[in-house]
PDB file of N, CA and C in Angstrom:
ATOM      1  N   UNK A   1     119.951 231.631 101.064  1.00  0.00           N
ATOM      2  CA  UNK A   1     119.540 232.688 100.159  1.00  0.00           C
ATOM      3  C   UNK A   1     120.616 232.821  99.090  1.00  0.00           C
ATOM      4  N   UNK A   2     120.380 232.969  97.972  1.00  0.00           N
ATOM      5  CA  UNK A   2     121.252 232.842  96.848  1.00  0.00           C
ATOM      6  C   UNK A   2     120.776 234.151  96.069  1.00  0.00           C
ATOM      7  N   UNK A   3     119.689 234.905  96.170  1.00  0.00           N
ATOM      8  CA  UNK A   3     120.247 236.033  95.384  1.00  0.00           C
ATOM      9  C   UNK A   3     118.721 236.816  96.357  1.00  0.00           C
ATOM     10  N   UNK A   4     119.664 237.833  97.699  1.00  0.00           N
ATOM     11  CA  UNK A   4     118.871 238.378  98.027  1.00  0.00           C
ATOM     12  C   UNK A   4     117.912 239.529  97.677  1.00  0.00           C
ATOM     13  N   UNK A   5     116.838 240.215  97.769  1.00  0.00           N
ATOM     14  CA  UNK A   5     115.584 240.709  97.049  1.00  0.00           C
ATOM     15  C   UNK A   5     116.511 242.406  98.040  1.00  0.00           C
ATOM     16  N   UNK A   6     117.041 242.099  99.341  1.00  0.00           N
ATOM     17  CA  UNK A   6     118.395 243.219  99.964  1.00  0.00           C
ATOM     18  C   UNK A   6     118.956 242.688 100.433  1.00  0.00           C
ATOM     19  N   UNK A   7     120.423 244.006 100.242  1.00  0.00           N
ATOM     20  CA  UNK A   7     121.531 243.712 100.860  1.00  0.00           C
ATOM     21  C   UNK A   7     121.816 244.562 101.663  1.00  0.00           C
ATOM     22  N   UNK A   8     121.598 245.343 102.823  1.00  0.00           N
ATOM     23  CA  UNK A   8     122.335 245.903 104.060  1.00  0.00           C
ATOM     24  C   UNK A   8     124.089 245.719 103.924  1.00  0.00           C
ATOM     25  N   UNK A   9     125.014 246.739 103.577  1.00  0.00           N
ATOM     26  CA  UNK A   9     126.427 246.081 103.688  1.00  0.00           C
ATOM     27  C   UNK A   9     126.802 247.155 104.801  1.00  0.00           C
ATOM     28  N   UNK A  10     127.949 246.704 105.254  1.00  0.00           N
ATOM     29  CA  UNK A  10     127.999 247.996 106.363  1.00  0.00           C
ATOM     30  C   UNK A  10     129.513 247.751 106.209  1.00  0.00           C
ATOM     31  N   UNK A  11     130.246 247.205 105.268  1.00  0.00           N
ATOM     32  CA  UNK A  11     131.856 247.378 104.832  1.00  0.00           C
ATOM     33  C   UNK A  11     132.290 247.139 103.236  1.00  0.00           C
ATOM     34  N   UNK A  12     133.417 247.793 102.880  1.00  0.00           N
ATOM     35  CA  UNK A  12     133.967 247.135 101.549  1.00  0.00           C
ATOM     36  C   UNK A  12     134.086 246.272 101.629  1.00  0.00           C
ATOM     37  N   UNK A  13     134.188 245.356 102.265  1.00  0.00           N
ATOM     38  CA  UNK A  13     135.220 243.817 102.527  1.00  0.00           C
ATOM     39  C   UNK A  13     133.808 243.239 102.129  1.00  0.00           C
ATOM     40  N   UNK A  14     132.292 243.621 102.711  1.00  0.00           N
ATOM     41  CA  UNK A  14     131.270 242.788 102.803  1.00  0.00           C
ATOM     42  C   UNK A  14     130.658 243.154 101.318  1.00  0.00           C
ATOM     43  N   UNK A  15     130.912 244.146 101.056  1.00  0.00           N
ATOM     44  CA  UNK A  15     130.195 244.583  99.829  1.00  0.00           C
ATOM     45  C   UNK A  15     130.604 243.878  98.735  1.00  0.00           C
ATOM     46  N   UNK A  16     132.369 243.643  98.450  1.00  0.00           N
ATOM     47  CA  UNK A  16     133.097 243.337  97.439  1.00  0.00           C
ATOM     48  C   UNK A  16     132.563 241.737  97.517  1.00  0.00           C
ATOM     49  N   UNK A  17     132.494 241.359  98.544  1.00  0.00           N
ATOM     50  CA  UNK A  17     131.955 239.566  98.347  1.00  0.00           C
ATOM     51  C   UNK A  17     130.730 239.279  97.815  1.00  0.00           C
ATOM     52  N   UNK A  18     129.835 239.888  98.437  1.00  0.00           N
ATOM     53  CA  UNK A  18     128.546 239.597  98.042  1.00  0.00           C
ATOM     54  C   UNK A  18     127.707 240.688  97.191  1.00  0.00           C
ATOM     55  N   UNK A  19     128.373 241.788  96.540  1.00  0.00           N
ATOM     56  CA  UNK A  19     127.221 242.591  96.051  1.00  0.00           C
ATOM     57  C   UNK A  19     126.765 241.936  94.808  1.00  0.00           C
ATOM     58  N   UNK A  20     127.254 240.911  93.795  1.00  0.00           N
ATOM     59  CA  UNK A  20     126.926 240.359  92.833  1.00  0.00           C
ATOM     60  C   UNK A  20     125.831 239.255  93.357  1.00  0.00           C
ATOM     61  N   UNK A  21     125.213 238.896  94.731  1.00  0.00           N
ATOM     62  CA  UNK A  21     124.323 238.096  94.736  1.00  0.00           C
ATOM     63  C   UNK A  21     123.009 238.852  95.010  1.00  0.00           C
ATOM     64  N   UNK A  22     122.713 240.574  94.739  1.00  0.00           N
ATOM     65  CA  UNK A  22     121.834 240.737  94.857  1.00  0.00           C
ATOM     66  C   UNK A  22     121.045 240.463  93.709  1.00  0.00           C
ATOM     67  N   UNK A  23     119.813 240.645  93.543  1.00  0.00           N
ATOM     68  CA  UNK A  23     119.254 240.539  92.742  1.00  0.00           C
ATOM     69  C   UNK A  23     118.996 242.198  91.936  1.00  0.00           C
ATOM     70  N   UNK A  24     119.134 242.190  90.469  1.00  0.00           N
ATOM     71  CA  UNK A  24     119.210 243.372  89.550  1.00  0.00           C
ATOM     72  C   UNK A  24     118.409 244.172  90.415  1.00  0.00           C
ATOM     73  N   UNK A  25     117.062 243.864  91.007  1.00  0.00           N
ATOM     74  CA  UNK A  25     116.368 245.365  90.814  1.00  0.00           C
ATOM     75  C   UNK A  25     116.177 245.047  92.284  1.00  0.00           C
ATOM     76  N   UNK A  26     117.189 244.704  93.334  1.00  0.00           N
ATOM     77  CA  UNK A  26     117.074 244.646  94.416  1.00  0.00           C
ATOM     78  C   UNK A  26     117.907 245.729  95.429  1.00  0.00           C
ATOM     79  N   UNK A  27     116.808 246.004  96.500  1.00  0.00           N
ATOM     80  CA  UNK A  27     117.349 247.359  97.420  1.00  0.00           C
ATOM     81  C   UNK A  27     118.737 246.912  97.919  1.00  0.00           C
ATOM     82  N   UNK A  28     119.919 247.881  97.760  1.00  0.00           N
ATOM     83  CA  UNK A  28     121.010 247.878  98.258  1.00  0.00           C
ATOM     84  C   UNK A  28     121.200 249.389  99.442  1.00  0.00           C
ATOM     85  N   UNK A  29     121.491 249.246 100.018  1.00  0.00           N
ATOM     86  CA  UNK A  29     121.239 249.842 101.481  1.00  0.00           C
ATOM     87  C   UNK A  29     122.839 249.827 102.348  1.00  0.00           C
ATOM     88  N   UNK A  30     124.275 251.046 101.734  1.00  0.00           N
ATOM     89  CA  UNK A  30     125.236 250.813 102.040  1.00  0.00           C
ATOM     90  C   UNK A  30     125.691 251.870 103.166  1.00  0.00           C
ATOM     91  N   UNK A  31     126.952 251.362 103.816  1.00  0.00           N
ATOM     92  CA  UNK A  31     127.483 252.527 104.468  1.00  0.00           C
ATOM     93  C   UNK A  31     128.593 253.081 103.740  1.00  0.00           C
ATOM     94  N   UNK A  32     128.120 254.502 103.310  1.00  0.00           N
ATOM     95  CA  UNK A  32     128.359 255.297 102.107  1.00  0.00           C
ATOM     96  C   UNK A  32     130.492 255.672 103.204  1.00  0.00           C
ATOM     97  N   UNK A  33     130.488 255.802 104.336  1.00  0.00           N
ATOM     98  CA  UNK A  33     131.713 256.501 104.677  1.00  0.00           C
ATOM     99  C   UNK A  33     132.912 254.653 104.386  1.00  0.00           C
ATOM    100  N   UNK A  34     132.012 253.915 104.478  1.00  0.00           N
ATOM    101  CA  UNK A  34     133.245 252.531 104.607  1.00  0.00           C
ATOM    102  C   UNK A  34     132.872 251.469 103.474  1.00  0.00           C
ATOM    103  N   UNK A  35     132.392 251.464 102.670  1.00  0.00           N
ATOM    104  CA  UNK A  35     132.073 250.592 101.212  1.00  0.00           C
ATOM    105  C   UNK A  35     132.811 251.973 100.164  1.00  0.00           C
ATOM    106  N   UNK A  36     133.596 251.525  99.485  1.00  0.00           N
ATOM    107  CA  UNK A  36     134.503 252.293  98.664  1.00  0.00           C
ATOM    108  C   UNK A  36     135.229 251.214  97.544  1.00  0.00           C
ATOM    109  N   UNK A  37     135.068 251.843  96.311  1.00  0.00           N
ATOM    110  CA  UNK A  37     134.133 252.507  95.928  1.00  0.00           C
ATOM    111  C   UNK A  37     132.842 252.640  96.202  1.00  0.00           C
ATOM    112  N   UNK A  38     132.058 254.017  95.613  1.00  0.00           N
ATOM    113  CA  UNK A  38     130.660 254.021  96.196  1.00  0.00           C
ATOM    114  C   UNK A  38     130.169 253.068  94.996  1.00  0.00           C
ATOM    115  N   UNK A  39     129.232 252.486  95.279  1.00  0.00           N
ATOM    116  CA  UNK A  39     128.042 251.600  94.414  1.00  0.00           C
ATOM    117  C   UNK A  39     127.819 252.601  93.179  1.00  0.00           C
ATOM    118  N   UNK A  40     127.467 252.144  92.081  1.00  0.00           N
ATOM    119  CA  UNK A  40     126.694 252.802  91.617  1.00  0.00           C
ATOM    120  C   UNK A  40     125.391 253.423  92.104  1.00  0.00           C
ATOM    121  N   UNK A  41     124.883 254.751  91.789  1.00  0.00           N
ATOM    122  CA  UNK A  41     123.667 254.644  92.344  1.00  0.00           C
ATOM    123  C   UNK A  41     122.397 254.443  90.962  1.00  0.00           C
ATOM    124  N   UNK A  42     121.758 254.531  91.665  1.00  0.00           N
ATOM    125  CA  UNK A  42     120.234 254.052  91.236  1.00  0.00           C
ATOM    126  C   UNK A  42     119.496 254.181  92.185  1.00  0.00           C
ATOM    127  N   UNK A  43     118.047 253.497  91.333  1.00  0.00           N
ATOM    128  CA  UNK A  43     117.057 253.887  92.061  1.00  0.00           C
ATOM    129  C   UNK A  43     116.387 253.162  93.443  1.00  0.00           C
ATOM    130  N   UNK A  44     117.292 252.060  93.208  1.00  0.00           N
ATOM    131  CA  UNK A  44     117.119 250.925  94.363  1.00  0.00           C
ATOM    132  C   UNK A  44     118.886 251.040  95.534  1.00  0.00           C
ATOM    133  N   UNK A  45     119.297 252.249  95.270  1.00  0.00           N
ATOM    134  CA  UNK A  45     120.868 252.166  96.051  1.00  0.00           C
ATOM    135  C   UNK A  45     121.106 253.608  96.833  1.00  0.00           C
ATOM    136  N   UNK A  46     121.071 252.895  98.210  1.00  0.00           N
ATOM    137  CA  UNK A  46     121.233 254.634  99.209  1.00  0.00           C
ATOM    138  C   UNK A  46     121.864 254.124  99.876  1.00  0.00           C
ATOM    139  N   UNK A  47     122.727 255.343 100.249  1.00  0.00           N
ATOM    140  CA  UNK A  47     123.813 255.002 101.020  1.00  0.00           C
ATOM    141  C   UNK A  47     123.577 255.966 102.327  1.00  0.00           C
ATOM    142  N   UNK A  48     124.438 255.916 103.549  1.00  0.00           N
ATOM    143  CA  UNK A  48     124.013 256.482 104.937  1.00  0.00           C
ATOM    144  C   UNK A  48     125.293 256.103 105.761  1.00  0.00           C
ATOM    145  N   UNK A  49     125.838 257.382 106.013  1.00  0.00           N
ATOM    146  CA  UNK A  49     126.994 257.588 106.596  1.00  0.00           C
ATOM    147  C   UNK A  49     127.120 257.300 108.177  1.00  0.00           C
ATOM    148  N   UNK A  50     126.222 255.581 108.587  1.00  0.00           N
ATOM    149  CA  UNK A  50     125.584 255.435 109.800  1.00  0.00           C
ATOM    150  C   UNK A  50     126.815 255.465 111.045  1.00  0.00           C
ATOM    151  N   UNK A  51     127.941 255.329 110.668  1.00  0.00           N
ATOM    152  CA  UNK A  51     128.906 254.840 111.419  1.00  0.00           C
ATOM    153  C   UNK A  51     129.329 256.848 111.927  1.00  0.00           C
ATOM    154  N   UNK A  52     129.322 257.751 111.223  1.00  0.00           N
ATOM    155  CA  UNK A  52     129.337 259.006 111.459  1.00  0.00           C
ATOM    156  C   UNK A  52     128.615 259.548 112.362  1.00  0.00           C
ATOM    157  N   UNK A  53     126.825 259.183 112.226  1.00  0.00           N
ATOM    158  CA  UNK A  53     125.670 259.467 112.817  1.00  0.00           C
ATOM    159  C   UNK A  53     126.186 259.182 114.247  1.00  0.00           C
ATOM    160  N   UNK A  54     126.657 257.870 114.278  1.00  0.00           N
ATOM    161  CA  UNK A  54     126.191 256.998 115.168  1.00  0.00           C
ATOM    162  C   UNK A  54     127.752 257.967 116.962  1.00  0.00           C
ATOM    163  N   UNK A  55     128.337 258.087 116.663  1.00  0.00           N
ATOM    164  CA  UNK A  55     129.367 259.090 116.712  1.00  0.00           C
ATOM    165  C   UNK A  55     129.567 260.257 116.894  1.00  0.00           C
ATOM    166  N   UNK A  56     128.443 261.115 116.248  1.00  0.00           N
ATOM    167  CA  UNK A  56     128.239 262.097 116.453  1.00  0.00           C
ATOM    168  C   UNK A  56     127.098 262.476 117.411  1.00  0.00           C
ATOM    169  N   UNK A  57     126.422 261.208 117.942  1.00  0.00           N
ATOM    170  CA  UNK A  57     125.733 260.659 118.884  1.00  0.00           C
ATOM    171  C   UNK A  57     126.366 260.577 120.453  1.00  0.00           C
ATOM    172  N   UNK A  58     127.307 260.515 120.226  1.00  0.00           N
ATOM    173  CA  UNK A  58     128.233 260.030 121.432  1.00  0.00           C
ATOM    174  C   UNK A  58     128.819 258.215 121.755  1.00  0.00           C
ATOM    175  N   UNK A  59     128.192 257.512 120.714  1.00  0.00           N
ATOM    176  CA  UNK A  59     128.130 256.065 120.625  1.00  0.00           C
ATOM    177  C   UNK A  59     128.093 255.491 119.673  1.00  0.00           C
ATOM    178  N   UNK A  60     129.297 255.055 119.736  1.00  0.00           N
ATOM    179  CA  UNK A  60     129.256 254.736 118.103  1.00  0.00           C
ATOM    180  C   UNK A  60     129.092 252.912 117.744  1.00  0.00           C
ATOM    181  N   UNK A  61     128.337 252.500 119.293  1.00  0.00           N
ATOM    182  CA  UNK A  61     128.068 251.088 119.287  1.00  0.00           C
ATOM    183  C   UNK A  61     126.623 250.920 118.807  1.00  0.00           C
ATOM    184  N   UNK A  62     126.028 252.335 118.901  1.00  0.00           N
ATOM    185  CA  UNK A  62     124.888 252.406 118.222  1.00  0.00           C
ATOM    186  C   UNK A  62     124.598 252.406 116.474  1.00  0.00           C
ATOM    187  N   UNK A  63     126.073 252.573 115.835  1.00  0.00           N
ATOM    188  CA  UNK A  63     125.813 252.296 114.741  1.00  0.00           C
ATOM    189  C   UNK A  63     124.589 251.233 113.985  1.00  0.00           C
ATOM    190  N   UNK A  64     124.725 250.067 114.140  1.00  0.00           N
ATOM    191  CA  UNK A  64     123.835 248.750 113.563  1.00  0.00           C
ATOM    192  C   UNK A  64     122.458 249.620 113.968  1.00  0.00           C
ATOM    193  N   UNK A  65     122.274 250.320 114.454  1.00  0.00           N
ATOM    194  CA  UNK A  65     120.644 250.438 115.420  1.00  0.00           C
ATOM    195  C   UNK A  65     120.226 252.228 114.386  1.00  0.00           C
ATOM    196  N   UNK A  66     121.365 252.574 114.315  1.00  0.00           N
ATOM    197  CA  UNK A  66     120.856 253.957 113.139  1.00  0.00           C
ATOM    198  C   UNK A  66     120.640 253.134 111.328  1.00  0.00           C
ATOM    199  N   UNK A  67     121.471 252.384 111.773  1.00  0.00           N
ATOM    200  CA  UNK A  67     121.420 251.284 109.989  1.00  0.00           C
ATOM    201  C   UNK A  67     120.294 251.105 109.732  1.00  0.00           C
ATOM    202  N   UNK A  68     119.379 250.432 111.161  1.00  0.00           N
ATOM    203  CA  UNK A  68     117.877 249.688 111.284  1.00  0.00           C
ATOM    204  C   UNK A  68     117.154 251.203 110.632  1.00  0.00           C
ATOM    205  N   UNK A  69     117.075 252.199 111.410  1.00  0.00           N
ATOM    206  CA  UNK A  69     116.184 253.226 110.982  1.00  0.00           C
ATOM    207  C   UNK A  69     116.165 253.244 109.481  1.00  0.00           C
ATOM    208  N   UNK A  70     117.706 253.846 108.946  1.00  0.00           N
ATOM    209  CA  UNK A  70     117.536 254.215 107.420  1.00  0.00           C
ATOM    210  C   UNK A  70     117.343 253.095 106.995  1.00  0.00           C
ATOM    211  N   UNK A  71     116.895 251.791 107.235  1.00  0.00           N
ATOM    212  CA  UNK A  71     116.549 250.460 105.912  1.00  0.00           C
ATOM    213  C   UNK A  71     115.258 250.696 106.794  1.00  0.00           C
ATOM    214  N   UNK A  72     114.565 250.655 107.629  1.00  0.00           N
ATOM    215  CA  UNK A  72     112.862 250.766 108.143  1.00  0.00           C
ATOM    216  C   UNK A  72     112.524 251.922 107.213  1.00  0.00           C
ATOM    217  N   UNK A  73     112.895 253.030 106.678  1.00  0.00           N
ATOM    218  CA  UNK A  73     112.756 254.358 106.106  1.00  0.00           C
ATOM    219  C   UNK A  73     112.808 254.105 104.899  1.00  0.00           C
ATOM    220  N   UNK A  74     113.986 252.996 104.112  1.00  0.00           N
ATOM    221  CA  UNK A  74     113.988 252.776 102.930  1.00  0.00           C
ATOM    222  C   UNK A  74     112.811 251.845 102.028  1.00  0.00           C
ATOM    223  N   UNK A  75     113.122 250.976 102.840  1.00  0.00           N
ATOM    224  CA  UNK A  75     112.431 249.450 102.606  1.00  0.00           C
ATOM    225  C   UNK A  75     111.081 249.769 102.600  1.00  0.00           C
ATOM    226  N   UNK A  76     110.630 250.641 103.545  1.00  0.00           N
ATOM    227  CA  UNK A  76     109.077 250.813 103.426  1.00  0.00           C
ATOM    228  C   UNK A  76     107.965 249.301 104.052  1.00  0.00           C
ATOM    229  N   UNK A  77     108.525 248.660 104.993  1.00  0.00           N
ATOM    230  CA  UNK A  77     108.809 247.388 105.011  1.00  0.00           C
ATOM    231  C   UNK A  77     107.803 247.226 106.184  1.00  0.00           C
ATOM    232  N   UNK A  78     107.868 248.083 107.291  1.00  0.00           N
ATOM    233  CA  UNK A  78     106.866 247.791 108.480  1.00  0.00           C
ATOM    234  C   UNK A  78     106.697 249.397 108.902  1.00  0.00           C
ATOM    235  N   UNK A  79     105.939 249.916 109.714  1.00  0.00           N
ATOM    236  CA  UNK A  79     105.471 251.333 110.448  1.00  0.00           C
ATOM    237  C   UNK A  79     106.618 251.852 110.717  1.00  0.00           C
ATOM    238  N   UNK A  80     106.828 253.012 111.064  1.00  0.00           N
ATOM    239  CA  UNK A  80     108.045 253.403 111.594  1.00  0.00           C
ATOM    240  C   UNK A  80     107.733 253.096 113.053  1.00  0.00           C
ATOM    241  N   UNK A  81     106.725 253.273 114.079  1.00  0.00           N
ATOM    242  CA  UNK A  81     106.580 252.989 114.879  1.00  0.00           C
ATOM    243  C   UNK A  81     106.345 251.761 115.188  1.00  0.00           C
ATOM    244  N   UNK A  82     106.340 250.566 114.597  1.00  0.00           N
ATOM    245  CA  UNK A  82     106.052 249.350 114.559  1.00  0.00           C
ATOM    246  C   UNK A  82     107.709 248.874 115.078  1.00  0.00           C
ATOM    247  N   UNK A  83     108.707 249.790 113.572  1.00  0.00           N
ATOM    248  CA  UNK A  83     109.914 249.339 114.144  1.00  0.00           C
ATOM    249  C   UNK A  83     110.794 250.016 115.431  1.00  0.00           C
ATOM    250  N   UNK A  84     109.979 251.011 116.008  1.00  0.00           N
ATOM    251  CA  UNK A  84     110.605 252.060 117.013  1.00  0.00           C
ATOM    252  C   UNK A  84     110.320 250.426 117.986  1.00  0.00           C
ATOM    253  N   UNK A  85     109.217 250.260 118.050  1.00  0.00           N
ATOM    254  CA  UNK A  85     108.946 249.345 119.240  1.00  0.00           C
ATOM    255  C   UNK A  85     109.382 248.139 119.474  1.00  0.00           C
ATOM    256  N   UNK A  86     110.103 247.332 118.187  1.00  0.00           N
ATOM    257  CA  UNK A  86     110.762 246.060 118.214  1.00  0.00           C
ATOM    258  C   UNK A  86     112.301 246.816 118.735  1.00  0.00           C
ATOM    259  N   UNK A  87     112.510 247.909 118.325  1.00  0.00           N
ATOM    260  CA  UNK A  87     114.529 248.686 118.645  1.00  0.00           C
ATOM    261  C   UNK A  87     113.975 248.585 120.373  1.00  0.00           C
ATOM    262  N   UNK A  88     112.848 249.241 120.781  1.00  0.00           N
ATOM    263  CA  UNK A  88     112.840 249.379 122.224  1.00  0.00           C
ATOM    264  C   UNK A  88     112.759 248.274 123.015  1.00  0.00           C
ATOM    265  N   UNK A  89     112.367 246.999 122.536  1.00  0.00           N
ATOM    266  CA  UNK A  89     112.065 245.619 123.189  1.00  0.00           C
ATOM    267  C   UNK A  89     113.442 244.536 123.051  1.00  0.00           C
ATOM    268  N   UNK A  90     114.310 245.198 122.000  1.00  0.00           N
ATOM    269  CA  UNK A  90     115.093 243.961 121.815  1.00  0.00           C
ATOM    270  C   UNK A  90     116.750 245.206 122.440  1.00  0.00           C
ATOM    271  N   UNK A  91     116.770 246.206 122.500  1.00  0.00           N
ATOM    272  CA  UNK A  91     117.387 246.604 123.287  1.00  0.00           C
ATOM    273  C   UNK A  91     117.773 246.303 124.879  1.00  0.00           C
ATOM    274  N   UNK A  92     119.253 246.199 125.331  1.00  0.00           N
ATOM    275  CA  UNK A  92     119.382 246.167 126.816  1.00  0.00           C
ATOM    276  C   UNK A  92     118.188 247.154 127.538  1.00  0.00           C
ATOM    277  N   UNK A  93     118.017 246.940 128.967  1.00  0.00           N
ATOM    278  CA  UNK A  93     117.757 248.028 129.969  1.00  0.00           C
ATOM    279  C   UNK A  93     117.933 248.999 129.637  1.00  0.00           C
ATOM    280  N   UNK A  94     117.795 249.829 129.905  1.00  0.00           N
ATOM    281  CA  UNK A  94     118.333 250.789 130.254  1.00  0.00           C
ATOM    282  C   UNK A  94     118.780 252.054 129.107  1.00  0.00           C
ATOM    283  N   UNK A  95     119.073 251.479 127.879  1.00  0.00           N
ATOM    284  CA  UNK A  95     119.367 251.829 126.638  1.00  0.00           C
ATOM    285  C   UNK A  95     118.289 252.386 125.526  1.00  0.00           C
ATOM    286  N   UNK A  96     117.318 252.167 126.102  1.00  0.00           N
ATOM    287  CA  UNK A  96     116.401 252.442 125.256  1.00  0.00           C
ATOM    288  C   UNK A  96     116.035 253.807 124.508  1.00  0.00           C
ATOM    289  N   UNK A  97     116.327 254.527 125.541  1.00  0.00           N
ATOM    290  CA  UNK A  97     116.658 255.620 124.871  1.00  0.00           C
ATOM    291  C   UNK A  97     117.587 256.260 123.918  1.00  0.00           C
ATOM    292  N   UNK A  98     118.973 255.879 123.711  1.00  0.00           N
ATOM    293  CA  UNK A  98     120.053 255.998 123.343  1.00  0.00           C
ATOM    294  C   UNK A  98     119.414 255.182 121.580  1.00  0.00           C
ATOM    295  N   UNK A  99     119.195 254.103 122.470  1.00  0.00           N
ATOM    296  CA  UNK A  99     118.576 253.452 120.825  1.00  0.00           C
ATOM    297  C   UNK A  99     117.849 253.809 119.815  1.00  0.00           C
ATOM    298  N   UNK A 100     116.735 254.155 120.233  1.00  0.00           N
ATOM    299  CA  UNK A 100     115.728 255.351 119.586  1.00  0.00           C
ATOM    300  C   UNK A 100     116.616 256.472 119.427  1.00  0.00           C
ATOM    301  N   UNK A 101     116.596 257.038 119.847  1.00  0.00           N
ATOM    302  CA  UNK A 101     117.495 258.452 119.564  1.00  0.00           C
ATOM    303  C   UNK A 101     118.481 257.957 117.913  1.00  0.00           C
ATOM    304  N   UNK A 102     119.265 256.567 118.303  1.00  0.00           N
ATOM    305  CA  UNK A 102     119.633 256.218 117.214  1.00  0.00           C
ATOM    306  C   UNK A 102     119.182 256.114 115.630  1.00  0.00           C
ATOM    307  N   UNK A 103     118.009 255.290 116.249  1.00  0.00           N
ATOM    308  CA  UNK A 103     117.368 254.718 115.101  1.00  0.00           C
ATOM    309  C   UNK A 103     116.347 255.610 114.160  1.00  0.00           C
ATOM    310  N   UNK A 104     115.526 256.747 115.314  1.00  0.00           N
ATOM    311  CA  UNK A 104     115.416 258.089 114.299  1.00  0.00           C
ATOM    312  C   UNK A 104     116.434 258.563 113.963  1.00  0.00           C
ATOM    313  N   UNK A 105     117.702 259.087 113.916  1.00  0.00           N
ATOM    314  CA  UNK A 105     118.912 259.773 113.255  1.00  0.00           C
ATOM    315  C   UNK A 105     118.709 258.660 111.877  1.00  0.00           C
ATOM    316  N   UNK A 106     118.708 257.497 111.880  1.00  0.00           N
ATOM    317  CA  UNK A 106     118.629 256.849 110.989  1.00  0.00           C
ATOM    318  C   UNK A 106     117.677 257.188 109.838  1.00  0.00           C
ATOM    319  N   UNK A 107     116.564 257.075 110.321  1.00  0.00           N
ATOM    320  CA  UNK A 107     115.106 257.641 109.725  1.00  0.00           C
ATOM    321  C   UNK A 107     115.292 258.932 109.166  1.00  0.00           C
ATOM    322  N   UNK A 108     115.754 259.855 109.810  1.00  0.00           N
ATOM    323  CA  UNK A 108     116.230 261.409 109.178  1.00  0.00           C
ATOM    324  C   UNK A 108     116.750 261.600 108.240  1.00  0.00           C
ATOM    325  N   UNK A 109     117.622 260.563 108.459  1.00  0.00           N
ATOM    326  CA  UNK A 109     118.534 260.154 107.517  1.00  0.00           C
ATOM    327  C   UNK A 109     118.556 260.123 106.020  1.00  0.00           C
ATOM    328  N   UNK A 110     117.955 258.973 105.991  1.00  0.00           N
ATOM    329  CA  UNK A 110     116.890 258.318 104.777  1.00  0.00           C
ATOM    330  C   UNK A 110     115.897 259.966 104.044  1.00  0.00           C
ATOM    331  N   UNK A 111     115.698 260.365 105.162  1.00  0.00           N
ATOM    332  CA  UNK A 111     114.307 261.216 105.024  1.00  0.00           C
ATOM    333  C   UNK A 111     114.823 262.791 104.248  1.00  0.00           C
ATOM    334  N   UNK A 112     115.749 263.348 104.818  1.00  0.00           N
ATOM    335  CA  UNK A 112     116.829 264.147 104.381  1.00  0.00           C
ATOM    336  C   UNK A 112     117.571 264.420 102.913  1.00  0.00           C
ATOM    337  N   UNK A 113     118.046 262.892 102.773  1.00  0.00           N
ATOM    338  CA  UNK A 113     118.792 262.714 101.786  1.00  0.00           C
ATOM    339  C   UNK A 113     118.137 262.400 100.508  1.00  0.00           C
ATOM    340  N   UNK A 114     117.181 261.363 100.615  1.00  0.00           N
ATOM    341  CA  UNK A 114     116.373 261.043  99.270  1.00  0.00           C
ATOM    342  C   UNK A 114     114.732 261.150 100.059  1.00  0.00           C
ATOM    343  N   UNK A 115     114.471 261.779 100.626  1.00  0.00           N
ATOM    344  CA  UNK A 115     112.833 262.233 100.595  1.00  0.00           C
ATOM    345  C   UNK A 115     112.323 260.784 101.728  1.00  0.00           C
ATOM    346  N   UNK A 116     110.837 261.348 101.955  1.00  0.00           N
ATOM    347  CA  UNK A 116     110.321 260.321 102.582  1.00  0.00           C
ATOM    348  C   UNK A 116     109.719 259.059 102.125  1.00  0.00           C
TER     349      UNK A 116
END
């Protein structure tokens, strides 16, 4: 992929390398507490303080899995329940709950900050 249509970054380090291969009018989707500077915003650029969420959760290994929600919320990309059910299938045992729990905080997220 040479100039992705999104970019998911979830660090400065990842952002500063690759944010010039998105494409102009392509969704950028950052973690607003650890990409610094913030992005410009626009209308294709939200940011989500997932690593906070994820923490204030009690687990902050759940981060990547609150990320999934707010880009399923952003992207507009598949059901929300379409993606509840791939987080619940590709999750360990046992976790499934913890995950969901995640991945709506994610969704809220999104939903909260710039609308549904």
């Amino acid at each position: 992929i040479r100039q992705p249509d999104i970019f998911v970054v979830m660090s400065g380090e990842g952002y500063e390398q690759h944010f010039h291969e998105l494409k102009d009018d392509g969704l950028l989707i950052y973690e607003k507490d650890l990409v610094t500077p913030q992005p410009r915003p626009g209308p294709r650029a939200f940011g989500v303080g997932s690593t906070r969420i994820a923490e204030e959760r009690g687990r902050s290994i759940v981060q990547n899995i609150v990320m999934v929600g707010f880009f399923a919320a952003a992207a507009h990309l598949v059901s929300r329940q379409a993606m509840r059910d791939a987080v619940k299938g590709a999750v360990p045992a046992g976790t499934e709950e913890l995950n969901l729990g995640a991945f709506d905080a994610g969704w809220a997220a999104f939903e909260t900050d710039y609308g549904s």
